[in-house]
N, C-alpha and C. Protein backbone atom coordinates (compact mmCIF):
# COMPACT_ATOMS: atom_id res chain seq x y z
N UNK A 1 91.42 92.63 125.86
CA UNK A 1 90.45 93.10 124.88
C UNK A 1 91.17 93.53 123.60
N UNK A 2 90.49 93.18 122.53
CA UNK A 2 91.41 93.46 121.31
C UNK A 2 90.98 94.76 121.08
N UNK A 3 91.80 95.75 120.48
CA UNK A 3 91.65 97.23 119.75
C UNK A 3 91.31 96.77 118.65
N UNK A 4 90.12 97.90 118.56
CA UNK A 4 89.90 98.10 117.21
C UNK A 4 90.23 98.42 116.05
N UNK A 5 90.31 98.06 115.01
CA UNK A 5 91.24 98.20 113.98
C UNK A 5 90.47 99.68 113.12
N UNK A 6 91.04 100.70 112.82
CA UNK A 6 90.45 101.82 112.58
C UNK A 6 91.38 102.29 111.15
N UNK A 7 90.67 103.17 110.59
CA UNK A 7 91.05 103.49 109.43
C UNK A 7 92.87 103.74 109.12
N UNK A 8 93.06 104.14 110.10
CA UNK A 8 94.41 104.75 110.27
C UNK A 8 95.32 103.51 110.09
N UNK A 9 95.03 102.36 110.76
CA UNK A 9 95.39 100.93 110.72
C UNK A 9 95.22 99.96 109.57
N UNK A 10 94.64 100.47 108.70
CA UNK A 10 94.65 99.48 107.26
C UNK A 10 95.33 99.94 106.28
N UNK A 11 95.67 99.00 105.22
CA UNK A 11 96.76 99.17 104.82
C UNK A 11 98.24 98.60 104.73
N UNK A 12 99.34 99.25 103.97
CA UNK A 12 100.70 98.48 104.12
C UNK A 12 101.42 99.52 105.10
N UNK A 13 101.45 99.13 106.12
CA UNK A 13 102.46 100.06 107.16
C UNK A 13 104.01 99.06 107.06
N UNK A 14 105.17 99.92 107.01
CA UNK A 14 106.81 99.86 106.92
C UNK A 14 106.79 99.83 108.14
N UNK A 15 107.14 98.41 109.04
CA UNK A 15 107.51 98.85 110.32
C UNK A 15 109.39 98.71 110.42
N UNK A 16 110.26 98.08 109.73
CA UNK A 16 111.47 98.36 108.99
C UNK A 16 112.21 98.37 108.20
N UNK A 17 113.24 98.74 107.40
CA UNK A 17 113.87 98.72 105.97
C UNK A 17 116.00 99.11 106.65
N UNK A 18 115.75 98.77 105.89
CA UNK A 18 117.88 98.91 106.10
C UNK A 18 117.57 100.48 105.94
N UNK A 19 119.03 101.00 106.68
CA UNK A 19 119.32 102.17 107.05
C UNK A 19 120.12 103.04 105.98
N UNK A 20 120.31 101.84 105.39
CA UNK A 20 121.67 102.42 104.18
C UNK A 20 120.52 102.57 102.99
N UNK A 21 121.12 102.45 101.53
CA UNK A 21 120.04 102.94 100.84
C UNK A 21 119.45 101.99 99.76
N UNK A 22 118.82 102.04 99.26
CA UNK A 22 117.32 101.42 98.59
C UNK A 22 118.18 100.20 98.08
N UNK A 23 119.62 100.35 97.26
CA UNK A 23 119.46 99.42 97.13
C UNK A 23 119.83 98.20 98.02
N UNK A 24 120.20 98.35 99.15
CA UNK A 24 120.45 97.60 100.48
C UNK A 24 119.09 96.53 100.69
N UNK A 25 118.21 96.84 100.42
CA UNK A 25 117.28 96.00 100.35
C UNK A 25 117.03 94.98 99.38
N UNK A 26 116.74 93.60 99.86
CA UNK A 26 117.19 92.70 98.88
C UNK A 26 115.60 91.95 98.91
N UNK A 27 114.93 92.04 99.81
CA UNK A 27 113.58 90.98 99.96
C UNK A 27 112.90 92.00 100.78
N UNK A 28 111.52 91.69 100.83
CA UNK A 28 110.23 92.25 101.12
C UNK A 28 109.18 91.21 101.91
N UNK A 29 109.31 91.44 103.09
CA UNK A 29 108.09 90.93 103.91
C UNK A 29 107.27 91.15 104.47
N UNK A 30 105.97 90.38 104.31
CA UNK A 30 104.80 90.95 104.37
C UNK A 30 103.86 90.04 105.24
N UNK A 31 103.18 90.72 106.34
CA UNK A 31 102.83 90.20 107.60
C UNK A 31 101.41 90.48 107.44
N UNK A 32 100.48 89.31 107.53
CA UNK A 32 99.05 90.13 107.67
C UNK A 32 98.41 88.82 108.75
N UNK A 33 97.59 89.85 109.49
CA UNK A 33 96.74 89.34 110.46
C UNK A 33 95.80 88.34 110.41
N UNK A 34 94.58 88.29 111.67
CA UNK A 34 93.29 87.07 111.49
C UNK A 34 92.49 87.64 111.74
N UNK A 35 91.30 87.33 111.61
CA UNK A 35 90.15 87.62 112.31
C UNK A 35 90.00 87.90 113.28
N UNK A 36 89.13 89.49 113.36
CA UNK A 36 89.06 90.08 114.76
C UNK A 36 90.10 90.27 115.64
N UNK A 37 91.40 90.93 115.20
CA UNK A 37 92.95 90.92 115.59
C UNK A 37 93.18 92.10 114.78
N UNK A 38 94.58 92.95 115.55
CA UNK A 38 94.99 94.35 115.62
C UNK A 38 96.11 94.17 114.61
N UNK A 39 96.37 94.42 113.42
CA UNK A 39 97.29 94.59 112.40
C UNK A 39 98.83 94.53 113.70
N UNK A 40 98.81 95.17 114.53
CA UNK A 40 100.30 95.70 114.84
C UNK A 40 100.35 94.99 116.37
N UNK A 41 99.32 95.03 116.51
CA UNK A 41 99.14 93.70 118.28
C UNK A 41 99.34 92.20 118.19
N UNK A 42 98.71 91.68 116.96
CA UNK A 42 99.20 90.57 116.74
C UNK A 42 100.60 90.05 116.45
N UNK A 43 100.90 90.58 116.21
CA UNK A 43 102.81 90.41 116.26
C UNK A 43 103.68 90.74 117.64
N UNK A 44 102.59 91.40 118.77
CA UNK A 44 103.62 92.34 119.50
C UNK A 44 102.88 91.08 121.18
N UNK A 45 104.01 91.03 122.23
CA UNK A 45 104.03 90.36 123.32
C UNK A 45 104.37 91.36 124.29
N UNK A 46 104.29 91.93 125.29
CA UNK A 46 104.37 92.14 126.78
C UNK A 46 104.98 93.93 125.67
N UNK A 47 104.51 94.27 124.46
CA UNK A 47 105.00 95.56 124.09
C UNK A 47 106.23 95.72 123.16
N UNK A 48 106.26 94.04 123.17
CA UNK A 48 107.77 94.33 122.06
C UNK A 48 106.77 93.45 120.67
N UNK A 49 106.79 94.24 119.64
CA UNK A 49 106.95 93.64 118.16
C UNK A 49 107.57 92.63 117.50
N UNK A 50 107.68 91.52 117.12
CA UNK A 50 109.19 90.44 117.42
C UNK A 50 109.19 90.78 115.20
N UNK A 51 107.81 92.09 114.69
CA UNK A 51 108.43 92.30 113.34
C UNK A 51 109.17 93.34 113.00
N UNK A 52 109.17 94.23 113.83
CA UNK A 52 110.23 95.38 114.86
C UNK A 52 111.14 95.68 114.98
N UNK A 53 111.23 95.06 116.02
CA UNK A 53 111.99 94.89 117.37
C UNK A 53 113.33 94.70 116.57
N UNK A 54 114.36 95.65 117.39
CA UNK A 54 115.76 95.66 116.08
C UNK A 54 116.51 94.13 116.89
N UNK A 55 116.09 93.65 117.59
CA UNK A 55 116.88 92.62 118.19
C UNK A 55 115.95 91.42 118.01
N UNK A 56 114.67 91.40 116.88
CA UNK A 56 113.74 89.97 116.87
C UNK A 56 114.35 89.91 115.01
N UNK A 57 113.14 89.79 114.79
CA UNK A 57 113.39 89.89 113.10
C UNK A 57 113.89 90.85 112.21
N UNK A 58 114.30 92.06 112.55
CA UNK A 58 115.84 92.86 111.81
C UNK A 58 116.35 91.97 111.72
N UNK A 59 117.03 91.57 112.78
CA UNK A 59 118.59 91.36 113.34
C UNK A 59 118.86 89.93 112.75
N UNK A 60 117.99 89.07 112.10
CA UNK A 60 117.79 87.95 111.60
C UNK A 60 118.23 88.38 110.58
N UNK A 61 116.75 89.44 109.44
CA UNK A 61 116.85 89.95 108.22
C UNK A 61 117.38 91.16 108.44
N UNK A 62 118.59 91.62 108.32
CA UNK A 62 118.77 92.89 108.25
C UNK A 62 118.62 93.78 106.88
N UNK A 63 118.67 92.77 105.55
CA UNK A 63 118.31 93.26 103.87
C UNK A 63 117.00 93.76 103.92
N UNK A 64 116.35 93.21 104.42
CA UNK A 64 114.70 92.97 104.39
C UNK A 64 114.17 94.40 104.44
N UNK A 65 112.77 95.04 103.71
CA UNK A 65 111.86 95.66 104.08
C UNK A 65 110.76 95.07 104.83
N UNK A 66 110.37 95.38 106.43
CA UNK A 66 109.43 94.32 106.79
C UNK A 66 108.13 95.36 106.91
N UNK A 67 106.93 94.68 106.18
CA UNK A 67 105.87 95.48 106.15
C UNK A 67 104.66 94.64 107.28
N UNK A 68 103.59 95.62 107.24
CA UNK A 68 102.39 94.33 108.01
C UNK A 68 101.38 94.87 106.92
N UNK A 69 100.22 94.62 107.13
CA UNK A 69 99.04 94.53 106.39
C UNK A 69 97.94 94.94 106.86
N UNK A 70 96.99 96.15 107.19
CA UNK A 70 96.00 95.98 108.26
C UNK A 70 94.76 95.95 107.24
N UNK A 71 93.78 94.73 107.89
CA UNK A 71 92.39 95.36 107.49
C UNK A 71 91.55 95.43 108.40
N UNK A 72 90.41 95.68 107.79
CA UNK A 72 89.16 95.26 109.32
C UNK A 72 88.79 94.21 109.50
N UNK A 73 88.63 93.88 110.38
CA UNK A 73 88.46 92.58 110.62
C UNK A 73 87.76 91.91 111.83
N UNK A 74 87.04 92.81 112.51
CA UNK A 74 86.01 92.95 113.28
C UNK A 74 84.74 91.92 112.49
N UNK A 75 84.52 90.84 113.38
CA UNK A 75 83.27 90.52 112.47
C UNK A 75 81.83 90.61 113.42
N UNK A 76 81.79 91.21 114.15
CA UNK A 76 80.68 92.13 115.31
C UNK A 76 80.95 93.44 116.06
N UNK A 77 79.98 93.73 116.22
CA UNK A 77 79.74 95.25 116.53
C UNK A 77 79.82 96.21 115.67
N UNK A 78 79.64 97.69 116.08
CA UNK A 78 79.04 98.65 114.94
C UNK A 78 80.13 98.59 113.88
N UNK A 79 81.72 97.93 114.04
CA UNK A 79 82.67 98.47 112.64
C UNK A 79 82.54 96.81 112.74
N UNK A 80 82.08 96.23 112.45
CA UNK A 80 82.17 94.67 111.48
C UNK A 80 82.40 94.52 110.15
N UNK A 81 83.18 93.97 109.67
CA UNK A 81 83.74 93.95 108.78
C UNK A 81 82.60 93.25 107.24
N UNK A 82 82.57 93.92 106.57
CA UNK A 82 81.60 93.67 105.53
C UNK A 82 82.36 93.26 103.99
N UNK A 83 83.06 92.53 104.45
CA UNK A 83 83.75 92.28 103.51
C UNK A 83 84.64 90.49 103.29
N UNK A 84 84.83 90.00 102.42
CA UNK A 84 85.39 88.57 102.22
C UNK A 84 86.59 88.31 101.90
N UNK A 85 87.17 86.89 101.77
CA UNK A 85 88.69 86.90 101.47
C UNK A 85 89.38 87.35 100.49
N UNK A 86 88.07 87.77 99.33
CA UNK A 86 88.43 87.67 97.98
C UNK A 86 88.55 89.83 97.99
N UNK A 87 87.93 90.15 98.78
CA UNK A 87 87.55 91.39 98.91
C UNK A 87 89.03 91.91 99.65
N UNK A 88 89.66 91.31 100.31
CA UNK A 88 90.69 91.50 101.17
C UNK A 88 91.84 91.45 100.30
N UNK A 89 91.69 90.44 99.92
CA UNK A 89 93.09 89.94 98.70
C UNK A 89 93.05 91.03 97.89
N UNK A 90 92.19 91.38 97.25
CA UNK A 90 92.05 92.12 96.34
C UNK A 90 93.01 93.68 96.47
N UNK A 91 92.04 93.84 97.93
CA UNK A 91 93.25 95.09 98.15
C UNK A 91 94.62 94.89 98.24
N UNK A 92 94.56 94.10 98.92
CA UNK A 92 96.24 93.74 98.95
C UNK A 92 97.35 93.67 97.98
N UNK A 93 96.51 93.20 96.81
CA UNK A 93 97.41 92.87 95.55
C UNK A 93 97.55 94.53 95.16
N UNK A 94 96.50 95.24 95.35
CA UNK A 94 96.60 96.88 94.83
C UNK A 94 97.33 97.78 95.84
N UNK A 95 97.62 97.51 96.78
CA UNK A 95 98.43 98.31 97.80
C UNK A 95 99.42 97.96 97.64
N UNK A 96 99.91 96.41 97.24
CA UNK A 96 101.86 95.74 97.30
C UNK A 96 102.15 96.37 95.72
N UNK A 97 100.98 96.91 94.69
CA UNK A 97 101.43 97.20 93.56
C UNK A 97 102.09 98.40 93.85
N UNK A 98 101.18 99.43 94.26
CA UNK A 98 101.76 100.71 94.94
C UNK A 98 102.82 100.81 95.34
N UNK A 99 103.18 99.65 96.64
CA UNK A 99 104.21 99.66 97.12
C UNK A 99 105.43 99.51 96.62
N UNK A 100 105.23 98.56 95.67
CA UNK A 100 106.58 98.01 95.50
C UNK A 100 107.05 98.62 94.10
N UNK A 101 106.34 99.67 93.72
CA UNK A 101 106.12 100.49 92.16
C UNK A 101 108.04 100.47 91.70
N UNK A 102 108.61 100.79 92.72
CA UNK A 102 109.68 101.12 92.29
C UNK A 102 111.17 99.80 93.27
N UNK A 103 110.23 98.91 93.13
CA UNK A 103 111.08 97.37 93.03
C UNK A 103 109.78 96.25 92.72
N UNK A 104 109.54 96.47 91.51
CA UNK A 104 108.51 95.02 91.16
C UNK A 104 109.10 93.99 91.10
N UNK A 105 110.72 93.70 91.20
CA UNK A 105 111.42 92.47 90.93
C UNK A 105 112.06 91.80 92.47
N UNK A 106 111.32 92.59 93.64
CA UNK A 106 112.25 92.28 94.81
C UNK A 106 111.83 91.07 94.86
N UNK A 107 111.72 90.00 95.71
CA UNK A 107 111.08 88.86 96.08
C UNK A 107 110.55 89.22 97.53
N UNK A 108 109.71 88.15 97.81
CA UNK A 108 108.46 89.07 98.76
C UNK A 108 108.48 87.21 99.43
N UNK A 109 108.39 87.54 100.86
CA UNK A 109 107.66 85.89 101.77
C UNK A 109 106.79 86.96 102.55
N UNK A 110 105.52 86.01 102.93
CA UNK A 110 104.73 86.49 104.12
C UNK A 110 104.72 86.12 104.86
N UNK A 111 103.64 86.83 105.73
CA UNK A 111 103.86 86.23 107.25
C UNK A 111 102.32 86.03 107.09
N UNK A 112 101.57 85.08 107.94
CA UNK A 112 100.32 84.60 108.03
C UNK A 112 99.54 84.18 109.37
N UNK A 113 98.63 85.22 110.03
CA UNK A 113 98.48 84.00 111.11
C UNK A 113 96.67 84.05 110.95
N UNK A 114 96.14 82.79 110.70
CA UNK A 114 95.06 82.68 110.90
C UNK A 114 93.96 83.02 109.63
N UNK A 115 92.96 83.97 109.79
CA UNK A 115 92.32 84.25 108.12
C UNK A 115 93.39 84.70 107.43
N UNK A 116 94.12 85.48 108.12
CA UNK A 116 95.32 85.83 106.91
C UNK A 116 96.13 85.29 105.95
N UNK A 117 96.23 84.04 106.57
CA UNK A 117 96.36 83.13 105.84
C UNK A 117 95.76 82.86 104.43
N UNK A 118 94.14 82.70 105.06
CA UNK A 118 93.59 82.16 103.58
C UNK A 118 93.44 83.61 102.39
N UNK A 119 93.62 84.70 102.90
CA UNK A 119 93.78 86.22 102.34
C UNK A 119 95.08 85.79 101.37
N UNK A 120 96.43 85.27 101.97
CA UNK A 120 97.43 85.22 101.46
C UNK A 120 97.31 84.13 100.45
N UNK A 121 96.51 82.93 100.68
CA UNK A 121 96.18 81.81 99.74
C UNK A 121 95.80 82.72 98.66
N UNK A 122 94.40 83.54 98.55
CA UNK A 122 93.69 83.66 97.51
C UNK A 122 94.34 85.35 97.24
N UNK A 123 95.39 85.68 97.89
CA UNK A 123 96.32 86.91 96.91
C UNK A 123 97.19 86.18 95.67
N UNK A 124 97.76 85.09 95.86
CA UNK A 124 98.71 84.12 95.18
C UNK A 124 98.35 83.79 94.16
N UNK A 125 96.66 83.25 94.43
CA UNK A 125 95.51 82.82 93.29
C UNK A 125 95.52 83.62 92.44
N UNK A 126 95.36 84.50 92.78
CA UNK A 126 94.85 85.92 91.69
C UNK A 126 95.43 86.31 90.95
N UNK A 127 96.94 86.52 92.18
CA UNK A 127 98.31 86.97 90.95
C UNK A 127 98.60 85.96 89.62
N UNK A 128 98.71 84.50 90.28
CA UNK A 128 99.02 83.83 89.34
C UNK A 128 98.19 83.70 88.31
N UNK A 129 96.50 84.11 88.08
CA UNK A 129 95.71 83.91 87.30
C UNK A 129 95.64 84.55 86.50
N UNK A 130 96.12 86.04 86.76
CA UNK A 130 95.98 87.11 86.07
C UNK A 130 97.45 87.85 85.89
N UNK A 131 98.59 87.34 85.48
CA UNK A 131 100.16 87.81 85.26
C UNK A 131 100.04 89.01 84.40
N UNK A 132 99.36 89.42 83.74
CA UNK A 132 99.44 90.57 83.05
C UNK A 132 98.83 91.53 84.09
N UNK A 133 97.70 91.65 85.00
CA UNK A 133 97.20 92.22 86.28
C UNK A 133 98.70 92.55 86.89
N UNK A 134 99.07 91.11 87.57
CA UNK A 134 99.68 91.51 88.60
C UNK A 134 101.18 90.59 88.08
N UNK A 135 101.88 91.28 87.44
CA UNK A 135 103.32 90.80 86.73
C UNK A 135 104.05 90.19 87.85
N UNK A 136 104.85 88.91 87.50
CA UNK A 136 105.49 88.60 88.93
C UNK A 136 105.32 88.17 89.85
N UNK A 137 104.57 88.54 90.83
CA UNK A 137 104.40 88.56 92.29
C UNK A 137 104.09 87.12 92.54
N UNK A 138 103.31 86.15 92.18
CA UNK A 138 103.22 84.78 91.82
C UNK A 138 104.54 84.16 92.20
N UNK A 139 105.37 84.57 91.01
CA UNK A 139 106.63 84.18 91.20
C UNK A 139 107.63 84.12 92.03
N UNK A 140 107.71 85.66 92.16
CA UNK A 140 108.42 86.61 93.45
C UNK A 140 108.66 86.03 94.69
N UNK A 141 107.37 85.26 95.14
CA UNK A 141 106.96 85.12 96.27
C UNK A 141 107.84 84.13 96.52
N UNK A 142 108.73 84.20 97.53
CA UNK A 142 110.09 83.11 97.51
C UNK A 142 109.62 81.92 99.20
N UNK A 143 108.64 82.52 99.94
CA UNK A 143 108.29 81.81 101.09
C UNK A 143 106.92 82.13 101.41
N UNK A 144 106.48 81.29 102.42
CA UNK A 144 105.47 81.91 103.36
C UNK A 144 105.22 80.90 104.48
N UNK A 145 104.78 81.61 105.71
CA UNK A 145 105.03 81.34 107.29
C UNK A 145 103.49 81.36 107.66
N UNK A 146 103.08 80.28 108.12
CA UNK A 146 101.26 80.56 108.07
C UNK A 146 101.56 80.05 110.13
N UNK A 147 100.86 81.05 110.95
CA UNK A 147 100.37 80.18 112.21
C UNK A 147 99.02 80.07 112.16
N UNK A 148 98.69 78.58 112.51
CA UNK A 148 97.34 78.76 113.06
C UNK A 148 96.37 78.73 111.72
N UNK A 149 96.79 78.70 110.61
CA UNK A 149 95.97 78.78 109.15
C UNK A 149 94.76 77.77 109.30
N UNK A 150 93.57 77.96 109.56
CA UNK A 150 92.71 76.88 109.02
C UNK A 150 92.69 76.36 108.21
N UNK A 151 93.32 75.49 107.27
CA UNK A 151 93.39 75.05 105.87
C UNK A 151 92.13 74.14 105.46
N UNK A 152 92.41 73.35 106.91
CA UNK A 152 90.53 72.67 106.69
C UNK A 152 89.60 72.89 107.78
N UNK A 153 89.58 74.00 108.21
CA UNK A 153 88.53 74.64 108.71
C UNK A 153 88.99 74.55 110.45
N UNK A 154 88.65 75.03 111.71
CA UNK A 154 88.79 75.03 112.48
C UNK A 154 88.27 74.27 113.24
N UNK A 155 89.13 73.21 113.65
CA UNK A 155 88.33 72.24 114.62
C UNK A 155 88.17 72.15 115.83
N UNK A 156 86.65 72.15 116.50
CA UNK A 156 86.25 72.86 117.46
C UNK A 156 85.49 73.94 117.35
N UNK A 157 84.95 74.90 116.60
CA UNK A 157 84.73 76.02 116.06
C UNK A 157 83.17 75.66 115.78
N UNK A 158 81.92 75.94 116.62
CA UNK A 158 80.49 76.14 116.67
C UNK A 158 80.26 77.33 116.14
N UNK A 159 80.37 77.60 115.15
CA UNK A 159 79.53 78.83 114.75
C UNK A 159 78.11 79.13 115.36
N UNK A 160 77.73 78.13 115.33
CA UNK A 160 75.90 78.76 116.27
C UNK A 160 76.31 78.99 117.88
N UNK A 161 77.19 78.79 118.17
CA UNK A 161 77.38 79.13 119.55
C UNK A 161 78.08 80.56 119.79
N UNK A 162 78.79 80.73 118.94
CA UNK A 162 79.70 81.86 118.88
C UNK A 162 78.91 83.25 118.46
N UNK A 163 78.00 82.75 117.58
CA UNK A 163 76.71 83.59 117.38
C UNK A 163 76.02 84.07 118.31
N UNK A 164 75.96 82.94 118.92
CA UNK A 164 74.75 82.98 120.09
C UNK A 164 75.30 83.93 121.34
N UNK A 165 76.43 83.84 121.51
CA UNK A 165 77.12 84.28 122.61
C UNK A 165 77.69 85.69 121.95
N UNK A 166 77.78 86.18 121.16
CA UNK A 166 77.60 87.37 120.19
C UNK A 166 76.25 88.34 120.13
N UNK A 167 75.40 87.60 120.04
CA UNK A 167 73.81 88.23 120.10
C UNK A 167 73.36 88.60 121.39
N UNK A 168 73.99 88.35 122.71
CA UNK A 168 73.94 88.90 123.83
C UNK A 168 74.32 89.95 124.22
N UNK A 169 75.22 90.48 123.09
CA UNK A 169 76.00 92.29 123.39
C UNK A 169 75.52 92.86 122.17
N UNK A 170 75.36 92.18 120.66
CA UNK A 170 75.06 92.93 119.40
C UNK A 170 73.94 92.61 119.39
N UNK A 171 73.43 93.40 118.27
CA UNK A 171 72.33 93.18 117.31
C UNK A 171 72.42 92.57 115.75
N UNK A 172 71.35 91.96 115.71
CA UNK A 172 72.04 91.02 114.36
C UNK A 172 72.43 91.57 113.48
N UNK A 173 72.13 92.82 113.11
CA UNK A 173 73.33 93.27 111.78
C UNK A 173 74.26 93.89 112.18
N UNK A 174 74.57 93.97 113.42
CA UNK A 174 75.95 93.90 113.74
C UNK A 174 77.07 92.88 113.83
N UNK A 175 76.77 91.89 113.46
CA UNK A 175 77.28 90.62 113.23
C UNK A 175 77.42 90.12 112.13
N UNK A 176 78.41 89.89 111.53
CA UNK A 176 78.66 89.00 110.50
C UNK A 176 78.96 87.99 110.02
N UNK A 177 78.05 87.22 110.20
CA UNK A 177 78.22 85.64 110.24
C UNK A 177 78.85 85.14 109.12
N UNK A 178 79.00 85.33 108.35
CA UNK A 178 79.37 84.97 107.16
C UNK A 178 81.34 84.76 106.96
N UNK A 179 81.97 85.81 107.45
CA UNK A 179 83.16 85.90 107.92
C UNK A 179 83.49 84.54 108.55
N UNK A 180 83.03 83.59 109.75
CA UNK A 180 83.05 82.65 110.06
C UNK A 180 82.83 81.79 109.22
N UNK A 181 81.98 81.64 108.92
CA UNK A 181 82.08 80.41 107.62
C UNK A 181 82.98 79.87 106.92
N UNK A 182 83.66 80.65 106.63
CA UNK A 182 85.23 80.05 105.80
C UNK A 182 85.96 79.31 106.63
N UNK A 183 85.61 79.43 107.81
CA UNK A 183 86.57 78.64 109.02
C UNK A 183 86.12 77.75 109.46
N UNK A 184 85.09 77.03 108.94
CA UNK A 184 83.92 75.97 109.37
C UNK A 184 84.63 75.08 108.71
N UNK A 185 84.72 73.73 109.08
CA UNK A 185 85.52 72.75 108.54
C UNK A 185 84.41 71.59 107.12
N UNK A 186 85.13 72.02 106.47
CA UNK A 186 83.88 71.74 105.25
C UNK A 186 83.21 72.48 104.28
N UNK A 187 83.66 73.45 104.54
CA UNK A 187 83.11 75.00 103.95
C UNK A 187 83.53 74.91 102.63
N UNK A 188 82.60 74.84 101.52
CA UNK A 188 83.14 74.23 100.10
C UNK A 188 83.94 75.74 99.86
N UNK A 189 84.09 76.74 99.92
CA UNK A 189 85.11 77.98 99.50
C UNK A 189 86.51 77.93 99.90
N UNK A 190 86.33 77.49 101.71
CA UNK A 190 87.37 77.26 102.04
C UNK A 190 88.10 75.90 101.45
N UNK A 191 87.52 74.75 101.21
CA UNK A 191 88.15 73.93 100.24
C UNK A 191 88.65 73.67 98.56
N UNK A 192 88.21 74.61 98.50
CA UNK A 192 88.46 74.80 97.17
C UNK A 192 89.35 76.07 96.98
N UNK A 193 89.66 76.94 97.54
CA UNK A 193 90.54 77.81 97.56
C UNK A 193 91.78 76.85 98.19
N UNK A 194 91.95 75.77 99.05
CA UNK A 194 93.05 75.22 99.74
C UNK A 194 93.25 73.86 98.53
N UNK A 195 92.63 73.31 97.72
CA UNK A 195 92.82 72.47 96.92
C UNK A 195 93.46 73.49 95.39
N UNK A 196 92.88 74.27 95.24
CA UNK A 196 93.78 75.10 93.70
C UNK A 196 95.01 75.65 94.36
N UNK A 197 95.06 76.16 95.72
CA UNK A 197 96.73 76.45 95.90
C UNK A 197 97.52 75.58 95.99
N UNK A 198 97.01 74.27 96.39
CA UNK A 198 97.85 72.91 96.08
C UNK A 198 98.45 72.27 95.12
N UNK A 199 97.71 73.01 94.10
CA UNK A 199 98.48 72.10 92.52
C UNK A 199 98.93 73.39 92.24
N UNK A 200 99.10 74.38 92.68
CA UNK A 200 100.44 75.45 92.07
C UNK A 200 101.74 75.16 92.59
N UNK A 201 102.59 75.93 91.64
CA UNK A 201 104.22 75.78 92.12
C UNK A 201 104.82 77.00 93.02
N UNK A 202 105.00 77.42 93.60
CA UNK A 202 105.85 78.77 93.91
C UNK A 202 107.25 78.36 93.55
């Protein structure tokens, strides 16, 4: 059963940074989740974190600040998430500003699995659209690691079934159908957000 993602859980949580000092850090990575998935569970197997874990990805990056990303992301029951990719991104770009207030020049890769993905597509969008907004970060961005990204929608994926089998424990405005949609293969948002990140450069 997945945990619920709760206030305490959204956000940019530091799960590590070098031991020595600030300027020991050379790059910034940034991990965000999918749909209906636990900011800090989705990364973690039988209890170990592999973004953590001083013997998974430290020990690879030891320069690195490694961050995760939580939002809500519940798209049924009473905390369903009422909110879109563009709504998600949004924060994101205003929390990594925060964050990184005092290294805007680090370079930054993410980590991606699933909607997070398309969150991380249309954070990229934004930055690059608006460089006086968000100085850099466009640029900065030296990688990114997507699992599982729907790029053209999820194949296999019945939304009226998933609904349907949803409406047997909720009530309909406890459900947010709409959240699914972007993952529908054909979904003119989801194609068009995956066709303008295509003709950019990183």
């Amino acid at each position: 059963m997945v945990r619920p993602v709760t206030e305490e859980d959204t956000g940019l949580k530091e799960l590590y940074s070098p031991e020595a000092d600030v300027s020991a850090t050379t790059i910034d990575v940034v991990a965000i989740h999918g749909l209906g998935a636990h900011p800090d569970d989705t990364w973690s197997k039988n209890g170990v974190n592999w973004l953590s874990d001083q013997e998974m990805l430290p020990a690879v990056m030891p320069e690195a600040r490694i961050l995760r990303y939580g939002y809500e992301s519940a798209w049924f029951g009473p905390d369903a998430m009422r909110q879109r990719v563009s709504t998600v991104a949004k924060r994101l770009l205003l929390t990594l500003r925060r964050k990184r207030k005092d290294s805007p020049l680090r370079p930054l890769i993410f980590i991606a699995h699933c909607f997070g993905g398309l969150v991380v597509l249309q954070t990229l969008l934004d930055a690059k659209n608006d460089e006086d907004e968000w100085p850099g970060l466009f640029k900065l961005t030296i990688g990114l690691v997507f699992f599982g990204t729907p790029f053209r929608g999820a194949e296999g994926l019945k939304q009226s079934e998933i609904l349907e089998a949803a409406l047997q424990d909720y009530e309909p405005d406890q459900i947010q159908g709409d959240a699914l949609q972007i993952l529908q293969a054909g979904n003119e948002f989801l194609q068009e957000l995956v066709d303008k990140f295509g003709k950019t450069r990183l």
